[in-house]
Every structure is written in structure tokens, then in C-alpha cells.
C-alpha atoms as a PDB file:
ATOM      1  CA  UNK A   1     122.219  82.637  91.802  1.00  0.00           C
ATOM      2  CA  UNK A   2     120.681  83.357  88.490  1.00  0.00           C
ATOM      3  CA  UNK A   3     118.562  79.984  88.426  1.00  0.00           C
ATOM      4  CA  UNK A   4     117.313  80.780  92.003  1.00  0.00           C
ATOM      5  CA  UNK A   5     115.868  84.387  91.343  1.00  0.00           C
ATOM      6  CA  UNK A   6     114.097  83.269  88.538  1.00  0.00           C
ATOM      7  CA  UNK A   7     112.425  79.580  90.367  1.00  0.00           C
ATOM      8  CA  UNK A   8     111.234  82.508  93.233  1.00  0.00           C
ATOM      9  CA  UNK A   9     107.462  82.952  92.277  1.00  0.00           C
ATOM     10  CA  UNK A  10     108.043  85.541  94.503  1.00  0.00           C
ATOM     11  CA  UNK A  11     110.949  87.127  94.262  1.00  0.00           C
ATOM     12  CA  UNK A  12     109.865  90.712  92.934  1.00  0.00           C
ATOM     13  CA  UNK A  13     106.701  90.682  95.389  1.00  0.00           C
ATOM     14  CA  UNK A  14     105.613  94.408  94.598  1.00  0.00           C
ATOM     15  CA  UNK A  15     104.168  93.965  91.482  1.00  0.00           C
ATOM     16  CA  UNK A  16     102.648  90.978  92.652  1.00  0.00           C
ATOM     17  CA  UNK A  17     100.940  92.710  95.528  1.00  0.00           C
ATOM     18  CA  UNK A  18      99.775  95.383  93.971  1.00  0.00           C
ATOM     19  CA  UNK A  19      98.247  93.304  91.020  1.00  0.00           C
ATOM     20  CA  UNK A  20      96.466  90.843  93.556  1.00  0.00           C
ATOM     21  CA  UNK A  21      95.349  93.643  95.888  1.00  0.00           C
ATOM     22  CA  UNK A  22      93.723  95.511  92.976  1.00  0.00           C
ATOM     23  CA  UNK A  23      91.802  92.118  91.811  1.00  0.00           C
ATOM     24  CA  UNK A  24      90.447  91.874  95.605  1.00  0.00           C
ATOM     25  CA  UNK A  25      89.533  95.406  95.878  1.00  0.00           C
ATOM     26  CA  UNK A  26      87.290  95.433  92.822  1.00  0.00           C
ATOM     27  CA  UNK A  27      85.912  91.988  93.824  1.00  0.00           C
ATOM     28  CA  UNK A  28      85.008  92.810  97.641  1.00  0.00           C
ATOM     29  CA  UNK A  29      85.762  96.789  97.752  1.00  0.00           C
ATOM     30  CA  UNK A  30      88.330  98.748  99.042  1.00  0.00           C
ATOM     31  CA  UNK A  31      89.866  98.461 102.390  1.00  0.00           C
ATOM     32  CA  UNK A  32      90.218  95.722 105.097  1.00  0.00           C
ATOM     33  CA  UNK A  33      88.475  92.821 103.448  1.00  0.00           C
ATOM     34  CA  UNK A  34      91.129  93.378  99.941  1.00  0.00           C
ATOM     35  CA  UNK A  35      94.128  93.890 102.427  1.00  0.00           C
ATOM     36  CA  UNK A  36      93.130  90.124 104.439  1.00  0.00           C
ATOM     37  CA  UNK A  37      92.711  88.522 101.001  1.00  0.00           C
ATOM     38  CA  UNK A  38      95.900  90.005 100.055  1.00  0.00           C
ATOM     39  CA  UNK A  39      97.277  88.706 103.176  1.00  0.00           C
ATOM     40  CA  UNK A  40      95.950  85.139 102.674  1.00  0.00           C
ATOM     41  CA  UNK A  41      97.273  84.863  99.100  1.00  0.00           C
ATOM     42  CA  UNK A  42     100.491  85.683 100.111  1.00  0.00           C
ATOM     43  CA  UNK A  43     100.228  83.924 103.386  1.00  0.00           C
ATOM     44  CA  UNK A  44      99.620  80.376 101.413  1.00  0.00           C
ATOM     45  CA  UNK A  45     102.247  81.745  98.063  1.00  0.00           C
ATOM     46  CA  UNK A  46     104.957  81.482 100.707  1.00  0.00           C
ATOM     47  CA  UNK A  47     103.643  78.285 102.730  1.00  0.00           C
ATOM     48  CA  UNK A  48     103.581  76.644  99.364  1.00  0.00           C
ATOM     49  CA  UNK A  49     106.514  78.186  97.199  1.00  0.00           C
ATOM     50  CA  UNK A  50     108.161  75.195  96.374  1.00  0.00           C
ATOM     51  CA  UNK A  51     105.189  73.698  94.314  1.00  0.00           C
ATOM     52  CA  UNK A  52     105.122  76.786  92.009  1.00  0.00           C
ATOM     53  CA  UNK A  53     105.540  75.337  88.737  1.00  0.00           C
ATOM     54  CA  UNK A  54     106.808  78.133  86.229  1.00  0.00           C
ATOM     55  CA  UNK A  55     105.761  75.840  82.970  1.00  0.00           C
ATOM     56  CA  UNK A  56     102.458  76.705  83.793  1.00  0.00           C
ATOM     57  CA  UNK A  57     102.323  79.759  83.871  1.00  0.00           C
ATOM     58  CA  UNK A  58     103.755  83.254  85.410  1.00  0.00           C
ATOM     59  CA  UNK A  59     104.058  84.383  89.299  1.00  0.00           C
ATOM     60  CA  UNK A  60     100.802  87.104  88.829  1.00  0.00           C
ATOM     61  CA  UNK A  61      98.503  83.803  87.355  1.00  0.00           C
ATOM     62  CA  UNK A  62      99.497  81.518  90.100  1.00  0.00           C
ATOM     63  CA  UNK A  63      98.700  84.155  92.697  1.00  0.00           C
ATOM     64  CA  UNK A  64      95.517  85.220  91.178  1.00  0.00           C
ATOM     65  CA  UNK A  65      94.644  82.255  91.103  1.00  0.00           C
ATOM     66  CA  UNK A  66      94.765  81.395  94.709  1.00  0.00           C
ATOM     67  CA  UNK A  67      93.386  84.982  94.836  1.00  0.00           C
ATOM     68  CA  UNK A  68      90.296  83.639  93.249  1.00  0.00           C
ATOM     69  CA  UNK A  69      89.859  81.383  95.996  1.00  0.00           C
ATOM     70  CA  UNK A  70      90.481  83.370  98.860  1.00  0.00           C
ATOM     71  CA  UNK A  71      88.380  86.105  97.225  1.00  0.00           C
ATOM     72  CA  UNK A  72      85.339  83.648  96.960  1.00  0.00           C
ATOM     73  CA  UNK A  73      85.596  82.346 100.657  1.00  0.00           C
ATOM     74  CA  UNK A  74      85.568  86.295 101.831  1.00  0.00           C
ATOM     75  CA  UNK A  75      82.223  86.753  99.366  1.00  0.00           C
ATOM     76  CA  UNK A  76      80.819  83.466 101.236  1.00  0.00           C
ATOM     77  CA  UNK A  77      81.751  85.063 104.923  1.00  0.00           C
ATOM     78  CA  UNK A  78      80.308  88.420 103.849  1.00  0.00           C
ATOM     79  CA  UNK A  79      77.298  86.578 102.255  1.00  0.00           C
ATOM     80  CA  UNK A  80      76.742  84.814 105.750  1.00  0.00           C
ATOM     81  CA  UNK A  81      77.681  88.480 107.945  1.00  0.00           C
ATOM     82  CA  UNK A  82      75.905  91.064 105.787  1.00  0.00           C
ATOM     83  CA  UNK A  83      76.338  93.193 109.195  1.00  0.00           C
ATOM     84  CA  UNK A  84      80.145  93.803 108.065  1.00  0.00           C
ATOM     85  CA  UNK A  85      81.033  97.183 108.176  1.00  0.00           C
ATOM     86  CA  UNK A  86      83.668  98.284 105.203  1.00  0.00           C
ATOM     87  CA  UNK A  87      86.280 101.220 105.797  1.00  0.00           C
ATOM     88  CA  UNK A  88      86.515 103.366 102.709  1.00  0.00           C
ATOM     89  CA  UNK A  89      89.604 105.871 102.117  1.00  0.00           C
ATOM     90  CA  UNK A  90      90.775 108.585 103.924  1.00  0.00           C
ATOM     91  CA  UNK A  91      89.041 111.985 103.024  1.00  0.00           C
ATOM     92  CA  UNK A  92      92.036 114.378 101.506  1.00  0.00           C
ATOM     93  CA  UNK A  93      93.715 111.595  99.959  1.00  0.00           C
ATOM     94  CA  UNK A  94      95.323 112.332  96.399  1.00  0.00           C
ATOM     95  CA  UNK A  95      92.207 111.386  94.054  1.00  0.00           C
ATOM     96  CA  UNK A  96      89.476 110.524  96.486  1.00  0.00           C
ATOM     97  CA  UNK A  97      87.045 112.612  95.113  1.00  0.00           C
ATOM     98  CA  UNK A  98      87.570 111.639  91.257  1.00  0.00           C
ATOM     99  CA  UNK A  99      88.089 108.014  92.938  1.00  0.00           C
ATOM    100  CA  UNK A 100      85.101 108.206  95.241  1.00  0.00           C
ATOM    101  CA  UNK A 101      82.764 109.117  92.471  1.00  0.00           C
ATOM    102  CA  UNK A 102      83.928 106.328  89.770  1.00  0.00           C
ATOM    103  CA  UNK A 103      83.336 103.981  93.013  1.00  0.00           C
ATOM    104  CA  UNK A 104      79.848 105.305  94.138  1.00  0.00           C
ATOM    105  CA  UNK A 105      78.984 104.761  90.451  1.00  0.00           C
ATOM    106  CA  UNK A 106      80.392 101.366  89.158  1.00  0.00           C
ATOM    107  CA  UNK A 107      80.485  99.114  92.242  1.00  0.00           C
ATOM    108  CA  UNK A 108      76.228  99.124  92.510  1.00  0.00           C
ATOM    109  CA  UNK A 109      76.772  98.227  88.563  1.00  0.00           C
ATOM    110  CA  UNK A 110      79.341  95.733  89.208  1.00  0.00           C
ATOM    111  CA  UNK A 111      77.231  94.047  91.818  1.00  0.00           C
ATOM    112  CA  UNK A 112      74.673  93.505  89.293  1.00  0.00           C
ATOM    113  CA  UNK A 113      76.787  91.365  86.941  1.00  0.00           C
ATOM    114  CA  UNK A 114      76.863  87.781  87.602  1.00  0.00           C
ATOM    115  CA  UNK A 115      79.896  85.956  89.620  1.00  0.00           C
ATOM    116  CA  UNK A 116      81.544  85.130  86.282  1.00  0.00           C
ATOM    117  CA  UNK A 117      81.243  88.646  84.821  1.00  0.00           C
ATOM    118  CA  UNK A 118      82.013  90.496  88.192  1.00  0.00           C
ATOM    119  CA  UNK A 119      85.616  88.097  87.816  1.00  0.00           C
ATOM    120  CA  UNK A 120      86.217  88.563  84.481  1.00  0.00           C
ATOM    121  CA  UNK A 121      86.196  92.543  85.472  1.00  0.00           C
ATOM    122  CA  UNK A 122      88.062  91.976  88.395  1.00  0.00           C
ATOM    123  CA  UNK A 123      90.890  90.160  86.306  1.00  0.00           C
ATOM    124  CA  UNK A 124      91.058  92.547  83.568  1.00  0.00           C
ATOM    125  CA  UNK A 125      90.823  95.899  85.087  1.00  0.00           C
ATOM    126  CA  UNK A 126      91.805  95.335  88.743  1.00  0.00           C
ATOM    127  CA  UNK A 127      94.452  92.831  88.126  1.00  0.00           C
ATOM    128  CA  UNK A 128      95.355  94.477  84.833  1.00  0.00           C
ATOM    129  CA  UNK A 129      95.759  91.444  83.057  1.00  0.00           C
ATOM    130  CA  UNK A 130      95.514  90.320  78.837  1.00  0.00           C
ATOM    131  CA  UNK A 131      93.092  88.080  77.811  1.00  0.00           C
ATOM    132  CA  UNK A 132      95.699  85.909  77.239  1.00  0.00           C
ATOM    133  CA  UNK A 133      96.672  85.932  81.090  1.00  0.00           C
ATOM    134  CA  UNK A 134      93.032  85.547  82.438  1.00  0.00           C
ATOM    135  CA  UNK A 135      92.686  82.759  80.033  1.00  0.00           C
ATOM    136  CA  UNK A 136      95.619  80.711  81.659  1.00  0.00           C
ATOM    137  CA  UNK A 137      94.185  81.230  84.979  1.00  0.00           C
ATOM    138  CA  UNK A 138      90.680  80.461  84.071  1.00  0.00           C
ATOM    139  CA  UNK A 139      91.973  77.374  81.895  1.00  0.00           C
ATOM    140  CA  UNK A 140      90.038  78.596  78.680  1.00  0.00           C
ATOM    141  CA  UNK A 141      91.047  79.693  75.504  1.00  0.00           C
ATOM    142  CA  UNK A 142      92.026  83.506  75.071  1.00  0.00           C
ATOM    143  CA  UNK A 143      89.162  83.848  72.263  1.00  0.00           C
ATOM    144  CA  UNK A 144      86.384  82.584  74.906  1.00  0.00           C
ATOM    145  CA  UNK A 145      87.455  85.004  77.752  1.00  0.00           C
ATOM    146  CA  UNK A 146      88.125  88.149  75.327  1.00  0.00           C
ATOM    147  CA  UNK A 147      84.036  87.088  74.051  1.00  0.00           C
ATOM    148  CA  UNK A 148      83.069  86.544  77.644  1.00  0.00           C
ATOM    149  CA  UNK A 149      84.955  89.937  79.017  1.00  0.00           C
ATOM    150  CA  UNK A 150      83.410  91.676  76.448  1.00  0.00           C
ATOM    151  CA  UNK A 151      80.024  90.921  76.825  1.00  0.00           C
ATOM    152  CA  UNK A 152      80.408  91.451  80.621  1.00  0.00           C
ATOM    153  CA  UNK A 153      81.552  94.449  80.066  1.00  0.00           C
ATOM    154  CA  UNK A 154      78.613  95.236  77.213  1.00  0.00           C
ATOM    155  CA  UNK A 155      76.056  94.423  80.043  1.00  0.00           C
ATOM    156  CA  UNK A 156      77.825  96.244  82.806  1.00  0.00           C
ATOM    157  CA  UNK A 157      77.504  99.439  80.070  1.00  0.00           C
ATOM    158  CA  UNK A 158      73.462  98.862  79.666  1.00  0.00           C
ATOM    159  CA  UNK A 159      73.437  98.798  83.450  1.00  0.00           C
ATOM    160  CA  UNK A 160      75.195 102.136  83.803  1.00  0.00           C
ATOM    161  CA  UNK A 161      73.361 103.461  80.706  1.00  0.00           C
ATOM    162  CA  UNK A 162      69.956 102.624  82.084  1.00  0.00           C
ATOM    163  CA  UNK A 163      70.986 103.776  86.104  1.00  0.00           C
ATOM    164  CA  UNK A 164      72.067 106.882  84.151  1.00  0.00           C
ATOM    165  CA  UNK A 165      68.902 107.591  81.917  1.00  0.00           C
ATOM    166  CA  UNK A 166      66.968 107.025  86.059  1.00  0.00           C
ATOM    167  CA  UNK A 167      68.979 109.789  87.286  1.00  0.00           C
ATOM    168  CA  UNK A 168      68.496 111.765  84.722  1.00  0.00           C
ATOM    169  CA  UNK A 169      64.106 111.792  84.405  1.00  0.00           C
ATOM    170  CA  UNK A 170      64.437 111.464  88.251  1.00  0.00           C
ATOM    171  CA  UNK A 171      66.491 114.822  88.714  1.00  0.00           C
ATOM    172  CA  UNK A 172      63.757 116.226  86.112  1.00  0.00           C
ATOM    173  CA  UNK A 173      60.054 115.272  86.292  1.00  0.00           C
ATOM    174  CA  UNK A 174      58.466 117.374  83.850  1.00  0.00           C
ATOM    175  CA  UNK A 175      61.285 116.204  80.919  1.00  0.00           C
ATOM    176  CA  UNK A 176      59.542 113.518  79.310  1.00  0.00           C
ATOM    177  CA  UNK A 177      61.438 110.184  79.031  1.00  0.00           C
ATOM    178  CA  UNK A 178      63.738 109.710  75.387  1.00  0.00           C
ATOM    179  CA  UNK A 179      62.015 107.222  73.083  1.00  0.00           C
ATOM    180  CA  UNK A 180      63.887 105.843  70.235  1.00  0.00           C
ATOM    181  CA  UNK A 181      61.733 107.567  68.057  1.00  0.00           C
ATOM    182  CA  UNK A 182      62.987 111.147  69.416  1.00  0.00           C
ATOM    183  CA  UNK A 183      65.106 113.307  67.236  1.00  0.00           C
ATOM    184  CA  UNK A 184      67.762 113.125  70.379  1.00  0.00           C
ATOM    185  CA  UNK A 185      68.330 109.376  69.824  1.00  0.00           C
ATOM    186  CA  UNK A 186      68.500 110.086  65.463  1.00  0.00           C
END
């Protein structure tokens, strides 16, 4: 019985559908398109549960990885149907305002990244995986994606940084704009 449970890519599926719902969320956004991704990964995991392979690797890097794939063909569809309309959370849900907020800000600073950036994100912080994890599913080396991750993730802070400095001189005209030289930036 023992030997069984642990061949089962997917026998604790919670976990796993959390993880992979998070990763589709922060690539394509809360709501429908993350729950049909979510779907399809788990859709094809149990259509093709037999050729998991635990030697290489765990349940959550298998899955993301076909996650990857489905998540790609959804940003193709959407590329090709910009007209698609995207459900956002209820109002008066626990956390929607703190939520809807960190949203409103990041995702137009996500979308700037490039594909490989806006993934390595995805992986760490939606999927809540170790460099060592995103490494097996992106067949690098764990040095290479912790470099890559955080240089994505150095960008994605000059993007919010520079929206944030906008805001700022927009909400006041007459404050003149910071210059390095300025005592505020010594």
C-alpha cells in the first residue's frame, strides 16, 4: 500500500492545486483563466499518471511544468482575443482590499518584465518554490535561476520605483522632481 501512495504524483492533490493555481494566477491574473489552466494541468496529470517518473523530480515540478505549458497556450489565446473579459474577486472578501491594491500595483509592473522574468516570478512567488525547485523544472542550474530571479526581480523594483516617483510629481505639480544631487537622495 505504502509503495502505491508514494508512485501517486497525485496522491495529496491539495497542495498541488493550490501551488499550480497560484503560478497561473500570477501568470494570467486571478479568476477564470487560472482556474481552466488549473483544470488542464490536472486534466492531462491524471490522463498521463503512469509516466510520472519520481527520479526526476517531485509531484509540484512535474505539474508546474505542464503548468508552464498550459499557461503559455492561454497567454497565446488571450494574445489572439484581447476582447477577453477577466472576473476579479468578490467585493467583501477577507483581504480584498489589502489584496486588490498589491494587484492594481504589481500586475501593470509584472507585465512589463519579459516572458522569462514574468515566469521566474510566477515560479517563485506564486508557486512558492526554491531556486533549487524552479531550477529542476527549468533544467538549469540553481545558481543561474537564483541570478536570473534576482535580477528579474531587481528590474521589476526599478519599474515600481520609477511608476512610484510618476505618481508621486503627478499627484503634486509644483514639487519639483528629486535629482540625485538633492539632499533627499544624500
Amino acid at each position: 500500500m505504502r509503495s502505491l501512495f508514494a508512485s501517486d504524483p497525485l496522491a495529496n492533490p491539495e497542495p498541488l492545486i493550490r501551488r499550480v493555481y497560484a503560478f497561473a494566477a500570477y501568470r494570467l491574473g486571478d479568476g477564470p483563466d487560472a482556474e481552466d489552466v488549473t483544470s488542464e494541468v490536472f486534466e492531462r496529470a491524471l490522463r498521463y499518471r503512469d509516466s510520472y517518473d519520481r527520479s526526476k523530480g517531485e509531484p509540484v515540478a512535474w505539474l508546474l511544468g505542464i503548468a508552464r505549458s498550459c499557461t503559455s497556450a492561454a497567454l497565446a489565446a488571450r494574445a489572439n482575443n484581447p476582447a477577453t473579459v477577466h472576473d476579479s474577486p468578490e467585493i467583501g472578501t477577507p483581504g480584498f482590499e489589502d489584496d486588490s491594491v498589491r494587484r492594481l500595483s504589481l500586475a501593470p509592473a509584472l507585465a512589463q518584465l519579459a516572458e522569462r522574468d514574468q515566469e521566474l516570478v510566477a515560479l517563485r512567488f506564486g508557486a512558492d518554490l526554491t531556486a533549487a525547485q524552479m531550477a529542476q523544472i527549468l533544467v538549469s542550474k540553481t545558481n543561474t535561476v537564483e541570478v536570473a530571479l534576482h535580477r528579474a526581480l531587481a528590474r521589476l523594483r526599478s519599474i515600481l520605483e520609477s511608476e512610484g516617483e510618476h505618481e508621486q510629481s503627478a499627484a503634486d505639480p509644483r514639487k519639483p522632481s528629486a535629482r540625485a544631487g538633492s539632499p533627499e537622495h544624500a
